[in-house]
Protein backbone atom coordinates (compact mmCIF):
# COMPACT_ATOMS: atom_id res chain seq x y z
CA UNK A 1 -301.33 -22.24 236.41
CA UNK A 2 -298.20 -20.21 237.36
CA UNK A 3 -298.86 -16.42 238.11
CA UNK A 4 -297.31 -14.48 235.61
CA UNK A 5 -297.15 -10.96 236.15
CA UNK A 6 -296.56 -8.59 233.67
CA UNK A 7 -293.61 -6.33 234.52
CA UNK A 8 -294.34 -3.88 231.78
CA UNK A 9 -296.09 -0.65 232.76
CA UNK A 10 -295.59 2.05 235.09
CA UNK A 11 -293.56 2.28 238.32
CA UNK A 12 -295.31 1.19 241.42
CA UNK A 13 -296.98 4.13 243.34
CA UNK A 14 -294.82 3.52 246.33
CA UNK A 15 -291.22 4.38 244.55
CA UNK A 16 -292.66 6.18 241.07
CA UNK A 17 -288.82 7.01 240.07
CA UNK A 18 -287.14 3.49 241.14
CA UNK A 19 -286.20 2.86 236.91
CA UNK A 20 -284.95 6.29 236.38
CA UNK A 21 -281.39 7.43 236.28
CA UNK A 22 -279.62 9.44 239.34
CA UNK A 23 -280.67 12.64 237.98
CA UNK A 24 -284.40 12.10 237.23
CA UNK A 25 -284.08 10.19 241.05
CA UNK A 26 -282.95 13.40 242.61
CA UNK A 27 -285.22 15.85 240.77
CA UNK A 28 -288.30 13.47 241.77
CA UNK A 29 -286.48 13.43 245.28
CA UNK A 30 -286.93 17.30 245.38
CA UNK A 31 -290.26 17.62 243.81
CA UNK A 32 -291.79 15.21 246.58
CA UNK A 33 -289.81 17.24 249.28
CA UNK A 34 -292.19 19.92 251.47
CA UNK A 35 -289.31 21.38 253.68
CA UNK A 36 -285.58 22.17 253.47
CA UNK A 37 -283.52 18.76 253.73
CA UNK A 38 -280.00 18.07 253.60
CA UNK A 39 -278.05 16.62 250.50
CA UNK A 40 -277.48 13.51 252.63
CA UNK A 41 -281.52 12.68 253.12
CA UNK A 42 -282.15 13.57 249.61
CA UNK A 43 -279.34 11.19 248.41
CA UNK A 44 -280.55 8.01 251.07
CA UNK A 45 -284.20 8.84 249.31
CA UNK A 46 -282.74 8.99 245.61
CA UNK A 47 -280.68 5.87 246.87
CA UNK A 48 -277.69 7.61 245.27
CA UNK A 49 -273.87 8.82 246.51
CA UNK A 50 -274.38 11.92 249.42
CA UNK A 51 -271.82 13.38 246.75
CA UNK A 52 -273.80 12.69 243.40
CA UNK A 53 -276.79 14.60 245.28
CA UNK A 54 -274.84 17.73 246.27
CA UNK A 55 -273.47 17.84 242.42
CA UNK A 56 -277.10 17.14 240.81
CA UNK A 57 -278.28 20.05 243.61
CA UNK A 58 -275.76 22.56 242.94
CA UNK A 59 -276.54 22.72 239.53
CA UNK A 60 -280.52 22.37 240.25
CA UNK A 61 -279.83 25.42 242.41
CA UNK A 62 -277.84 27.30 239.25
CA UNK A 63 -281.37 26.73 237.35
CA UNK A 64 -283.52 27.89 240.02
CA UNK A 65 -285.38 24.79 240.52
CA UNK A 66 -284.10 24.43 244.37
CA UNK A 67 -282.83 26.89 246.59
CA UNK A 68 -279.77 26.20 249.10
CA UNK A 69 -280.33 27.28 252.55
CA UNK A 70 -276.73 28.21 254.01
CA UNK A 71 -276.06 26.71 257.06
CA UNK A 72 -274.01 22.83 258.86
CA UNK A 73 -275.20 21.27 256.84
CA UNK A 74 -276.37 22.93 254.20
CA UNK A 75 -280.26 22.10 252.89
CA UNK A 76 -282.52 22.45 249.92
């Protein structure tokens, strides 16, 4: 008998935001990150464009929800 898996349910544990879109990917990026981190590392981990990131970022940053640390390169 075939093994047929259902697919509905939630996201595995090991990449909980893997369905969402960019933006839900980079806020779930930030909410799992413990210490500032580039655009760049956020982006590889949201699996999105380095310049998507720093756009979603900027305007988390305008709503308080991260906090850009000035500096080359820049982190949040």
């Amino acid at each position: 008998m075939p093994d047929t898996a259902s697919t509905d349910g939630p996201s595995s544990f090991d990449d909980p935001f893997s369905e969402d879109d960019v933006e839900q990917r980079i806020y779930g990026t930030i909410l799992q990150t413990r210490e500032p981190t580039t655009a760049s590392a956020i982006a590889e981990r949201a699996e999105c464009d380095p310049k998507t990131a720093r756009k979603y970022l900027s305007w988390f940053g305008e709503l308080g929800i991260v906090i850009r640390h000035d500096g080359h390169p820049a982190t949040y």
